[in-house]
PDB file of N, CA and C in Angstrom:
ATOM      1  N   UNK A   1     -11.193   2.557  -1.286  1.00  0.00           N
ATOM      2  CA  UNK A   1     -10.329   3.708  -1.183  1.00  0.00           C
ATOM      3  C   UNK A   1      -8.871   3.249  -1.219  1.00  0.00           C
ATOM      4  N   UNK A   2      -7.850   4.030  -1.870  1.00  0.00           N
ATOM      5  CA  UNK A   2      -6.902   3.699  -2.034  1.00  0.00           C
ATOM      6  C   UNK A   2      -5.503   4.036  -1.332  1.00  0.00           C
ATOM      7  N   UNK A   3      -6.293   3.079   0.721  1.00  0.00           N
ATOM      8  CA  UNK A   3      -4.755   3.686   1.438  1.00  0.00           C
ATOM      9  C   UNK A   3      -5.377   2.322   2.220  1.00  0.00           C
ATOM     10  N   UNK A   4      -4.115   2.128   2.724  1.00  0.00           N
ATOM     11  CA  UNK A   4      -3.791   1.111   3.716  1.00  0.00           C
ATOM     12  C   UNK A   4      -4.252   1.155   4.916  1.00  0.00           C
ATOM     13  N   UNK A   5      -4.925   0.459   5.512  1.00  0.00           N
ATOM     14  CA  UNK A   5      -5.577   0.539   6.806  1.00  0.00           C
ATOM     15  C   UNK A   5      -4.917  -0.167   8.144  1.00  0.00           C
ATOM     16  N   UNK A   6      -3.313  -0.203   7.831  1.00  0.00           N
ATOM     17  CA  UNK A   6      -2.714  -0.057   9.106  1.00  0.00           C
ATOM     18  C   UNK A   6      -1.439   1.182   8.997  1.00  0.00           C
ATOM     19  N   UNK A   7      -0.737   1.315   8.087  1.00  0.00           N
ATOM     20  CA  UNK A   7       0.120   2.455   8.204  1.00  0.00           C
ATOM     21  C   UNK A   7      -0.054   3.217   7.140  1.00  0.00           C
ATOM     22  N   UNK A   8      -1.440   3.476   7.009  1.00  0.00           N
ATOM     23  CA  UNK A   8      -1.726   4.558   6.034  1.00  0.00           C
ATOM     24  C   UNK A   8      -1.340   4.883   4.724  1.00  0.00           C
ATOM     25  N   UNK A   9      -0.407   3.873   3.942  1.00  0.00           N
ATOM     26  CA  UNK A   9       0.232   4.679   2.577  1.00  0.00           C
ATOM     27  C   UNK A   9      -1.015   4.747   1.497  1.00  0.00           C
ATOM     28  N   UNK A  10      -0.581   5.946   1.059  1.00  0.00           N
ATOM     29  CA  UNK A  10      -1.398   6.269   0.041  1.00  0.00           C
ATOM     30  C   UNK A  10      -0.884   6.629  -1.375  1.00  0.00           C
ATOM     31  N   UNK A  11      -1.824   7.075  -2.326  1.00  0.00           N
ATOM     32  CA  UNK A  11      -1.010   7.760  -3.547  1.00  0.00           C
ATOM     33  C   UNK A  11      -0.382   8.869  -3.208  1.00  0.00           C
ATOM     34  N   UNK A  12       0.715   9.369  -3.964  1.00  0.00           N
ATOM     35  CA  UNK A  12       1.755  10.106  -3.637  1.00  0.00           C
ATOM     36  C   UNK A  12       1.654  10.852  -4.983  1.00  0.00           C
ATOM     37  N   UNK A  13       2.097  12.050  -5.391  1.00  0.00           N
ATOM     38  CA  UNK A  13       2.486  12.757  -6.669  1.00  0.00           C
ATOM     39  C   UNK A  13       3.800  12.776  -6.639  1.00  0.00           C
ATOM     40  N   UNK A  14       4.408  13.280  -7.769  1.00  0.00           N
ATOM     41  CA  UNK A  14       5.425  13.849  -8.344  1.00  0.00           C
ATOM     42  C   UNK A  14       5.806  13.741  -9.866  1.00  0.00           C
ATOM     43  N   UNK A  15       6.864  13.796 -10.327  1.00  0.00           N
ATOM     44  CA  UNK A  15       6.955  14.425 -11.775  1.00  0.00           C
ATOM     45  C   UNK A  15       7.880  13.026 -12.640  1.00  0.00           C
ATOM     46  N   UNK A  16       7.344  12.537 -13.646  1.00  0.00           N
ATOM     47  CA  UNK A  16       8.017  12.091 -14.675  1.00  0.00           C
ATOM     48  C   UNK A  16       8.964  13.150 -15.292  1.00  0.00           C
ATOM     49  N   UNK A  17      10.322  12.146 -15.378  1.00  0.00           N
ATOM     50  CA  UNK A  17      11.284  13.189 -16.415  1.00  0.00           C
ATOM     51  C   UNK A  17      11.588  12.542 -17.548  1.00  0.00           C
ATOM     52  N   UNK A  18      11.423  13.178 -18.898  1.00  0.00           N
ATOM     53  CA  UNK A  18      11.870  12.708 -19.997  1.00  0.00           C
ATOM     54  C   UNK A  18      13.313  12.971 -20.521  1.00  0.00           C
ATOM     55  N   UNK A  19      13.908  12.853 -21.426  1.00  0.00           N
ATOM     56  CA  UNK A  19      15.597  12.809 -21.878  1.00  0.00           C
ATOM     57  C   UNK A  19      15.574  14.036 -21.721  1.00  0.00           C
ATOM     58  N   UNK A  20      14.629  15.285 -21.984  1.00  0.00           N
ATOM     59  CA  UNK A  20      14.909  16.647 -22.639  1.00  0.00           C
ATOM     60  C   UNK A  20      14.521  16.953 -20.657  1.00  0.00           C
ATOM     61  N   UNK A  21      14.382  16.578 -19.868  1.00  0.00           N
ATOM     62  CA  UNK A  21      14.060  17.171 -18.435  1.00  0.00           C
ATOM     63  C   UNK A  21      12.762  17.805 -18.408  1.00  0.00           C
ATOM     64  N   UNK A  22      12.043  17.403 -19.277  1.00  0.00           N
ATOM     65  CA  UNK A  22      10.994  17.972 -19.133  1.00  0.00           C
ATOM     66  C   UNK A  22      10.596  17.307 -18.387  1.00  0.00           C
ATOM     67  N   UNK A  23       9.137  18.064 -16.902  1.00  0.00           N
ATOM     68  CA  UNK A  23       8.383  17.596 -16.209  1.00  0.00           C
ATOM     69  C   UNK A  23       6.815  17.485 -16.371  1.00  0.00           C
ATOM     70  N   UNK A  24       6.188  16.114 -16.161  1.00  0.00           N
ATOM     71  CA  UNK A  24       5.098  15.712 -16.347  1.00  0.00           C
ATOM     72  C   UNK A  24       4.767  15.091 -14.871  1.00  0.00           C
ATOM     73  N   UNK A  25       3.597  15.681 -14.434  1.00  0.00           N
ATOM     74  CA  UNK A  25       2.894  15.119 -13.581  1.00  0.00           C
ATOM     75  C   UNK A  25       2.413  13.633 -13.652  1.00  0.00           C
ATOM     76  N   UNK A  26       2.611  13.015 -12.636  1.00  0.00           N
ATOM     77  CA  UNK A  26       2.591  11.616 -12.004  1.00  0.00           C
ATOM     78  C   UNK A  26       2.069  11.274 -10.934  1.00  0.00           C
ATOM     79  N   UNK A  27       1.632  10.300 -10.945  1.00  0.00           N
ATOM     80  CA  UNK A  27       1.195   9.257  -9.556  1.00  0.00           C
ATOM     81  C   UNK A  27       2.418   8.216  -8.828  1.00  0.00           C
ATOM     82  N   UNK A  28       2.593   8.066  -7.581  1.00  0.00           N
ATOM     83  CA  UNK A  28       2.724   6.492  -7.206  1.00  0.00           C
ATOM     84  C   UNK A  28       2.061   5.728  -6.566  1.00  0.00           C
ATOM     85  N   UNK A  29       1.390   4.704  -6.760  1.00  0.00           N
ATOM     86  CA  UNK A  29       0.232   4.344  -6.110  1.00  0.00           C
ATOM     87  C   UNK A  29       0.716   3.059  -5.496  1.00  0.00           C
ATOM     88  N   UNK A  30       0.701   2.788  -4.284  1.00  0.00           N
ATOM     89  CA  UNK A  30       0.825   1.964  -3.324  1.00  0.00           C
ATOM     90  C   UNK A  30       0.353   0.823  -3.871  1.00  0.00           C
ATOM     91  N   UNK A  31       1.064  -0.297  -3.266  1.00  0.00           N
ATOM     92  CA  UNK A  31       0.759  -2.318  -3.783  1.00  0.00           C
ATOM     93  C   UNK A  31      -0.772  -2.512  -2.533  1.00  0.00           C
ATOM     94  N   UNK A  32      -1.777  -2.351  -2.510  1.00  0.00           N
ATOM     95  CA  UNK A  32      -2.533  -2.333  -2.351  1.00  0.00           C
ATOM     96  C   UNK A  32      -3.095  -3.401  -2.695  1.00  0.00           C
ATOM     97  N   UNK A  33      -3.617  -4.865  -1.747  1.00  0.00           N
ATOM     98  CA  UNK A  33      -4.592  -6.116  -1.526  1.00  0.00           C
ATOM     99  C   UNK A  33      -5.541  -6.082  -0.576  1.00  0.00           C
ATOM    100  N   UNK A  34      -5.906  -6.494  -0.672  1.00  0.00           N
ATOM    101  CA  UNK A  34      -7.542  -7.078  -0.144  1.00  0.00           C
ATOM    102  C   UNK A  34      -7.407  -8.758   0.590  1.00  0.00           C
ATOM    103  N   UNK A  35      -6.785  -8.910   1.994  1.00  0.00           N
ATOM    104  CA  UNK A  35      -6.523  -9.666   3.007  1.00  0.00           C
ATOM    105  C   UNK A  35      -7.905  -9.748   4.031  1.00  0.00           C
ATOM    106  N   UNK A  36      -7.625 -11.107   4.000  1.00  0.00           N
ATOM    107  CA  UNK A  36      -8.849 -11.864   5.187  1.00  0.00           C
ATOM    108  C   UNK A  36      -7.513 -11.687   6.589  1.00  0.00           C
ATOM    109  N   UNK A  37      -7.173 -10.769   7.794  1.00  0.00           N
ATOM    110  CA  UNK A  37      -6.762 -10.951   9.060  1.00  0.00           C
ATOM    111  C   UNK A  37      -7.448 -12.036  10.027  1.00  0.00           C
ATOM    112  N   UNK A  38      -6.825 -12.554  10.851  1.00  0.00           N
ATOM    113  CA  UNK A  38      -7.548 -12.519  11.972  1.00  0.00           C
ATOM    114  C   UNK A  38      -6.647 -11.748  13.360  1.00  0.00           C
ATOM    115  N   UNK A  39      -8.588 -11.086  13.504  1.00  0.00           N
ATOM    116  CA  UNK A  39      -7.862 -10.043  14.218  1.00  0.00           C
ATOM    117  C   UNK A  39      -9.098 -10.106  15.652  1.00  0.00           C
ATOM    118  N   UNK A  40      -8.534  -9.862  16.771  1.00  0.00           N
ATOM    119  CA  UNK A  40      -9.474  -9.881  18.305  1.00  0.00           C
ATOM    120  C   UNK A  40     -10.299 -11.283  18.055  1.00  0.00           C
ATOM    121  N   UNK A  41      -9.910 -11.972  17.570  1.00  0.00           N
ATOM    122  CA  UNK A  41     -10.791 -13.353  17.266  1.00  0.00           C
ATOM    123  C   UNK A  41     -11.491 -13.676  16.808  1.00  0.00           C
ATOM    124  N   UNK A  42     -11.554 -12.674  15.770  1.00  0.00           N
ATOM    125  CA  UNK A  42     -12.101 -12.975  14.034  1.00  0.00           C
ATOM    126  C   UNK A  42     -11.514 -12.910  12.921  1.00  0.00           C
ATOM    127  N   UNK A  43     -12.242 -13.189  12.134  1.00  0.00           N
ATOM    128  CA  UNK A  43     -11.284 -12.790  10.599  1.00  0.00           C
ATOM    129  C   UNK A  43     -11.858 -11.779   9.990  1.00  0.00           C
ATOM    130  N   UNK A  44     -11.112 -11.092   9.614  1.00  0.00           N
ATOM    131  CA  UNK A  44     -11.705  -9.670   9.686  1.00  0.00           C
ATOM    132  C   UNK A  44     -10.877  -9.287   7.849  1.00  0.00           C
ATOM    133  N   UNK A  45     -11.602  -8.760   6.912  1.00  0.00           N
ATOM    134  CA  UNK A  45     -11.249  -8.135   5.609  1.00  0.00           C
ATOM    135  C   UNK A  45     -10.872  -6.915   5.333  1.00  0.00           C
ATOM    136  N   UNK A  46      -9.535  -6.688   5.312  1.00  0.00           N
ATOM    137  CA  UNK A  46      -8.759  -5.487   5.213  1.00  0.00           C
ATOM    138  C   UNK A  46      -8.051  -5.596   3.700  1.00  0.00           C
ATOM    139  N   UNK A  47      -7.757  -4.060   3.731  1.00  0.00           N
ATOM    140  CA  UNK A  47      -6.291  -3.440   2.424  1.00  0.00           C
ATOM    141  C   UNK A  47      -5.748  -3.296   3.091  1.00  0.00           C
ATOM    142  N   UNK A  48      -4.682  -3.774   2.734  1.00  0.00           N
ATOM    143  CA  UNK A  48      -3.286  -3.769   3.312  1.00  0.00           C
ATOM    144  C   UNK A  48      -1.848  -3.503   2.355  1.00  0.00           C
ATOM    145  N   UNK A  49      -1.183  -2.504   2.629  1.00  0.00           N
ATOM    146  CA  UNK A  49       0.102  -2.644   1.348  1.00  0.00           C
ATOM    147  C   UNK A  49       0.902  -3.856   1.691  1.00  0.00           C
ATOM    148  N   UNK A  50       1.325  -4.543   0.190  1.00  0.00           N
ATOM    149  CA  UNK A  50       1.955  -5.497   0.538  1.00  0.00           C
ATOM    150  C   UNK A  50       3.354  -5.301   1.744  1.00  0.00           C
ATOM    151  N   UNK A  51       4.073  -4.594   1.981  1.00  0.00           N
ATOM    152  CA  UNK A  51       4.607  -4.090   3.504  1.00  0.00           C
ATOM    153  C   UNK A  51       4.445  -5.119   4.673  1.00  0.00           C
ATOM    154  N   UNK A  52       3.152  -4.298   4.645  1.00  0.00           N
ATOM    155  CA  UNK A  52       2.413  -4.548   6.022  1.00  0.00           C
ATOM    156  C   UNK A  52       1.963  -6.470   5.568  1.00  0.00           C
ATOM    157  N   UNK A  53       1.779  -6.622   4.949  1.00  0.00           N
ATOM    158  CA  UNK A  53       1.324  -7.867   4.778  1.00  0.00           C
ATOM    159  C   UNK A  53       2.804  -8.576   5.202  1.00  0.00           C
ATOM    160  N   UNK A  54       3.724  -8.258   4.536  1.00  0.00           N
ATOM    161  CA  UNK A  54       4.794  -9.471   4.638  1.00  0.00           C
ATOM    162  C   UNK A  54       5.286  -9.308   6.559  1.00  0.00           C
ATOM    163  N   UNK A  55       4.919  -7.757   6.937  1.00  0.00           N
ATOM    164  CA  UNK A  55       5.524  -8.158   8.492  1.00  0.00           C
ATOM    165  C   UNK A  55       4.385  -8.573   9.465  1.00  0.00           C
ATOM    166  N   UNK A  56       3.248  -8.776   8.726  1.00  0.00           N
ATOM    167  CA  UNK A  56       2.012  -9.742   9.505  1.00  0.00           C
ATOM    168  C   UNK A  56       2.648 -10.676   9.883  1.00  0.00           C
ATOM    169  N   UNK A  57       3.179 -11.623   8.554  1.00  0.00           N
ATOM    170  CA  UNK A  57       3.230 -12.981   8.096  1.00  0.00           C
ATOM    171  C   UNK A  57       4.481 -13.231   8.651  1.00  0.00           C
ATOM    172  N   UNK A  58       5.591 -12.600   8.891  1.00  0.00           N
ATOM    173  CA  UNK A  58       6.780 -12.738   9.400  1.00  0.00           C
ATOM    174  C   UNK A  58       6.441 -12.343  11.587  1.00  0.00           C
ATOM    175  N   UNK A  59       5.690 -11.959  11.562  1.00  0.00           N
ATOM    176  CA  UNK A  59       5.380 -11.686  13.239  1.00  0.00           C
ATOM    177  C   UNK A  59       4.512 -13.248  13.699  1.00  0.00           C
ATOM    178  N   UNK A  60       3.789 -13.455  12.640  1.00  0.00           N
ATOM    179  CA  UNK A  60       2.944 -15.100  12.944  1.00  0.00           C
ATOM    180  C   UNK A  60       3.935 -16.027  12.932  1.00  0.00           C
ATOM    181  N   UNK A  61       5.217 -16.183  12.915  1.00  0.00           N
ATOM    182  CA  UNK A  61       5.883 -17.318  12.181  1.00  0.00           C
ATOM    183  C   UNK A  61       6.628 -17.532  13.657  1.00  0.00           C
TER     184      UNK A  61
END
């Protein structure tokens, strides 16, 4: 599934604009990986947006 399993981001809509302003329906879809945590004293396999990944990795340091 395509949302983050610590702060939730997900796909989002809204509209492509072309030169003439015309509007076309769109996606933005979240940087979305597939991370080994360790978490309560395991390693545990989560999605995570890259986000959340870099302030894992910056809170371990």
């Amino acid at each position: 599934m395509a949302i983050c399993e610590k702060c939730g981001k997900k796909t989002t809509f809204g509209q492509s604009r072309s030169h003439s302003m015309r509007a076309t329906k769109r996606q933005f879809k979240p940087n979305l990986q597939k991370v080994t945590v360790f978490e309560n004293g395991r390693m545990v396999r989560k999605t995570l947006c890259t986000r959340c990944i870099r302030t894992l990795t910056k809170s371990t340091k």
